[in-house]
N, C-alpha and C. Protein backbone atom coordinates (compact mmCIF):
# COMPACT_ATOMS: atom_id res chain seq x y z
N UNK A 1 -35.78 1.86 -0.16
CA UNK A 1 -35.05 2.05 1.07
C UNK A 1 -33.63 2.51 0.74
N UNK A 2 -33.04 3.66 1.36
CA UNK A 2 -31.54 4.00 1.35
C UNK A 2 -30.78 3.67 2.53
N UNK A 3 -29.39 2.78 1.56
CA UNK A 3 -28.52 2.66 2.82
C UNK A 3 -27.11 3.69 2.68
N UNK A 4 -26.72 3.52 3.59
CA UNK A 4 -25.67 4.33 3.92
C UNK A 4 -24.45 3.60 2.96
N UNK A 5 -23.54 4.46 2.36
CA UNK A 5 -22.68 3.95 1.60
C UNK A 5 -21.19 4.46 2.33
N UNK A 6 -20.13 3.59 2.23
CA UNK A 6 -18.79 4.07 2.72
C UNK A 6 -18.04 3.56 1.65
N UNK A 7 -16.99 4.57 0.85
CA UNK A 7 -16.17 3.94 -0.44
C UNK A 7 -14.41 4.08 0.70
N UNK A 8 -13.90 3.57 0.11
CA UNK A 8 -12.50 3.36 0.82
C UNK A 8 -11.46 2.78 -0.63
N UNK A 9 -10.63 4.00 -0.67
CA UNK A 9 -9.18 3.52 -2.05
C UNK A 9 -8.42 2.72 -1.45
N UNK A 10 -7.53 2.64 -2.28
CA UNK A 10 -6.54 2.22 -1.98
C UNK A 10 -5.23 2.74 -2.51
N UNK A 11 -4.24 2.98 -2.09
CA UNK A 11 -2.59 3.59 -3.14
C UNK A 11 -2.98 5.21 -2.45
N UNK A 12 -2.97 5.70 -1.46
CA UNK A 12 -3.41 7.10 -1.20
C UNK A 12 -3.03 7.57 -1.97
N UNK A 13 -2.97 9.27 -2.40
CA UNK A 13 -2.25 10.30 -3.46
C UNK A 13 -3.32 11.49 -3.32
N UNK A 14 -2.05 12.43 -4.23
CA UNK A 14 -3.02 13.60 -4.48
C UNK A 14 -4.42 13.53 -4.79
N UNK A 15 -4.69 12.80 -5.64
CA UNK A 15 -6.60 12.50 -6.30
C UNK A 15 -7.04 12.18 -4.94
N UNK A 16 -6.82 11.22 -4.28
CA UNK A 16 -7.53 10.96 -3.22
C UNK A 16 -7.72 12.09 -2.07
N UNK A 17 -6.41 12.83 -1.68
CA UNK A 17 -6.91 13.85 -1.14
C UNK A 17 -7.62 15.10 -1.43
N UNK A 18 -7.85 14.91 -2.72
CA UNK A 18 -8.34 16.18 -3.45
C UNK A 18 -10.00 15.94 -3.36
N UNK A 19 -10.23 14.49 -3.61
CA UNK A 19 -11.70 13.86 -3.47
C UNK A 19 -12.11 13.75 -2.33
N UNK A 20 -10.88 13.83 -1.22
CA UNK A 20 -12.12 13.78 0.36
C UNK A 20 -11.98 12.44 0.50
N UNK A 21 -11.04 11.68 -0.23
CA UNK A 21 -11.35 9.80 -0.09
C UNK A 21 -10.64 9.09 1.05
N UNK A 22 -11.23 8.32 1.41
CA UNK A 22 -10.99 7.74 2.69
C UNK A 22 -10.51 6.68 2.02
N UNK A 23 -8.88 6.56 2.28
CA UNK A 23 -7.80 5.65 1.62
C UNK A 23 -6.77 4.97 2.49
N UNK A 24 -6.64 3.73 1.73
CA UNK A 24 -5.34 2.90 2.67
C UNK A 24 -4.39 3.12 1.71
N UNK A 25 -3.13 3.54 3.16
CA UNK A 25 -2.12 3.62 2.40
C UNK A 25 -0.83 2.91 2.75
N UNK A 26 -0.30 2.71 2.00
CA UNK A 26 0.98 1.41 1.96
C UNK A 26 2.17 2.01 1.91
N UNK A 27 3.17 1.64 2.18
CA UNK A 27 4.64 2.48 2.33
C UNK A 27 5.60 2.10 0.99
N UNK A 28 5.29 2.83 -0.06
CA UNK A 28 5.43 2.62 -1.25
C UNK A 28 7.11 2.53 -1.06
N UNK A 29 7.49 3.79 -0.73
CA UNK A 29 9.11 3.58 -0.46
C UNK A 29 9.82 2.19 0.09
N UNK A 30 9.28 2.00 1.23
CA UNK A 30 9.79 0.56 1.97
C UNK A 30 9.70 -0.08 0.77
N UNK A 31 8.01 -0.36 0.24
CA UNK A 31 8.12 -2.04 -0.27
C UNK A 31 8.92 -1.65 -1.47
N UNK A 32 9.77 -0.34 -2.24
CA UNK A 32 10.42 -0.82 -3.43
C UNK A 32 11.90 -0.79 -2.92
N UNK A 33 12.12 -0.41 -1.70
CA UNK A 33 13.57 -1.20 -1.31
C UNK A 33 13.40 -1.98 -1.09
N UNK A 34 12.63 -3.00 -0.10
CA UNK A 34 12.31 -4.45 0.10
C UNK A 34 12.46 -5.12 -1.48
N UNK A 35 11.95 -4.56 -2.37
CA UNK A 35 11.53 -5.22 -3.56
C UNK A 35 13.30 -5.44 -3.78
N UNK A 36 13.91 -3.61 -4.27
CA UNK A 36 14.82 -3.78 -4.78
C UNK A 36 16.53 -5.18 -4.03
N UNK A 37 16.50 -4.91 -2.59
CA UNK A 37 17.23 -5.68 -1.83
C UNK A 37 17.14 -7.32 -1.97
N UNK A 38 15.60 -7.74 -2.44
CA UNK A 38 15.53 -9.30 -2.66
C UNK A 38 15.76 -9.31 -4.37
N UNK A 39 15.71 -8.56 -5.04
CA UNK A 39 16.35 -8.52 -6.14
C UNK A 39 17.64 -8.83 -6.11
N UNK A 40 18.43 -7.69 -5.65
CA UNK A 40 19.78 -7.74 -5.63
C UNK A 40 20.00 -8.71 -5.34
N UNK A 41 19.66 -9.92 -4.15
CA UNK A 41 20.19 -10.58 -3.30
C UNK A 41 19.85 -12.05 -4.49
N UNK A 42 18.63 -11.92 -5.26
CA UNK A 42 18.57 -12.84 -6.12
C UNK A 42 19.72 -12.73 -7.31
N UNK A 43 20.37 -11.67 -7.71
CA UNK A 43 21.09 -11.87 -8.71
C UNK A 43 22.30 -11.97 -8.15
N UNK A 44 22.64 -11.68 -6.56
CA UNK A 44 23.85 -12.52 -6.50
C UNK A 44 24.26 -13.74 -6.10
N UNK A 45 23.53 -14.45 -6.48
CA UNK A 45 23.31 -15.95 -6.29
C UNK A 45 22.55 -16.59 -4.86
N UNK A 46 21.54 -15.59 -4.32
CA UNK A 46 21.30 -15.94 -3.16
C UNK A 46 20.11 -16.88 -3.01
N UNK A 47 18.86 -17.01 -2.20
CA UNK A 47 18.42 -18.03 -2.22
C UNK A 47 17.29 -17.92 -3.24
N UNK A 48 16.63 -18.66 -3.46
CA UNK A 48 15.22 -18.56 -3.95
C UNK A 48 14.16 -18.88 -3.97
N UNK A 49 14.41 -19.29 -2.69
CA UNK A 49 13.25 -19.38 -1.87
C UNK A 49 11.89 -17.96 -1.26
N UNK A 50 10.49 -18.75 -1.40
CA UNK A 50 9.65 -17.56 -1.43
C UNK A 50 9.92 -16.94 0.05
N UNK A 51 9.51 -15.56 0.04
CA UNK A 51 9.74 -14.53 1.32
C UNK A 51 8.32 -13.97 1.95
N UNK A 52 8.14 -14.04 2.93
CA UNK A 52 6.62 -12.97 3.43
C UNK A 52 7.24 -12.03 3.94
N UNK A 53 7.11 -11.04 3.24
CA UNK A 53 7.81 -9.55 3.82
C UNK A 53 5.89 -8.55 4.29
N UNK A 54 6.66 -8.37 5.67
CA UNK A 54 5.20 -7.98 6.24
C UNK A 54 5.33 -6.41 5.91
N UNK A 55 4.66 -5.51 5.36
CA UNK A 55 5.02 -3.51 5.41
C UNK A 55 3.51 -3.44 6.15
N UNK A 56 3.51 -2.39 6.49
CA UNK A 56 2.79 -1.62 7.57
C UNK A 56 1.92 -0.76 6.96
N UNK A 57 0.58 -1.25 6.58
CA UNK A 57 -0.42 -0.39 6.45
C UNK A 57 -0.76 0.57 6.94
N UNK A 58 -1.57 2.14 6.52
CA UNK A 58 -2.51 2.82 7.15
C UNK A 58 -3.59 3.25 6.43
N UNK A 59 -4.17 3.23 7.79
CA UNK A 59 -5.94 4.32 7.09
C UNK A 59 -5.46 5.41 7.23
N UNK A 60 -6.04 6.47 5.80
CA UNK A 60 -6.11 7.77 6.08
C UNK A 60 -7.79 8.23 6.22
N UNK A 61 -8.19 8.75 7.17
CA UNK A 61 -9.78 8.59 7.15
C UNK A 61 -10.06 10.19 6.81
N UNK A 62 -11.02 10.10 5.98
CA UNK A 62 -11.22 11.23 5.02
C UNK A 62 -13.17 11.33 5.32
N UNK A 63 -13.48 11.75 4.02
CA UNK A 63 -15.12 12.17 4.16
C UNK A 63 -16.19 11.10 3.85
N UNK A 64 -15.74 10.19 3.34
CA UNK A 64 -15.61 8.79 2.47
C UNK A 64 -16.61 7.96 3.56
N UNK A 65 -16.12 7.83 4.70
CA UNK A 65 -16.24 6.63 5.50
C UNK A 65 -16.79 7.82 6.79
């Protein structure tokens, strides 16, 4: 018996659009200022306490799915 298959990436990029791949993609920019700003804020003596920083997913829907 054949079933139907759906693949889905993740990290979109060139490869993925080149493959037709049906990929989630994450806002790479945001989360490395988010990253870099709780950095900073850790080395200037700030808190250190853990953070849930929410970024905003998307589907890119391709041939994949």
């Amino acid at each position: 018996m054949l079933a139907d298959v759906a693949v889905v990436g993740y990290d979109d990029g060139e490869l993925a659009e080149a493959l037709d791949l049906t990929t989630v993609r994450q806002p790479l920019e945001e989360s490395g200022s988010v990253a870099a700003n709780l950095l900073m804020d850790r080395l200037g003596g700030g808190t250190s306490s853990t953070r849930d920083v929410d970024l905003r997913l998307t589907i890119t829907e391709r041939g994949t799915t």
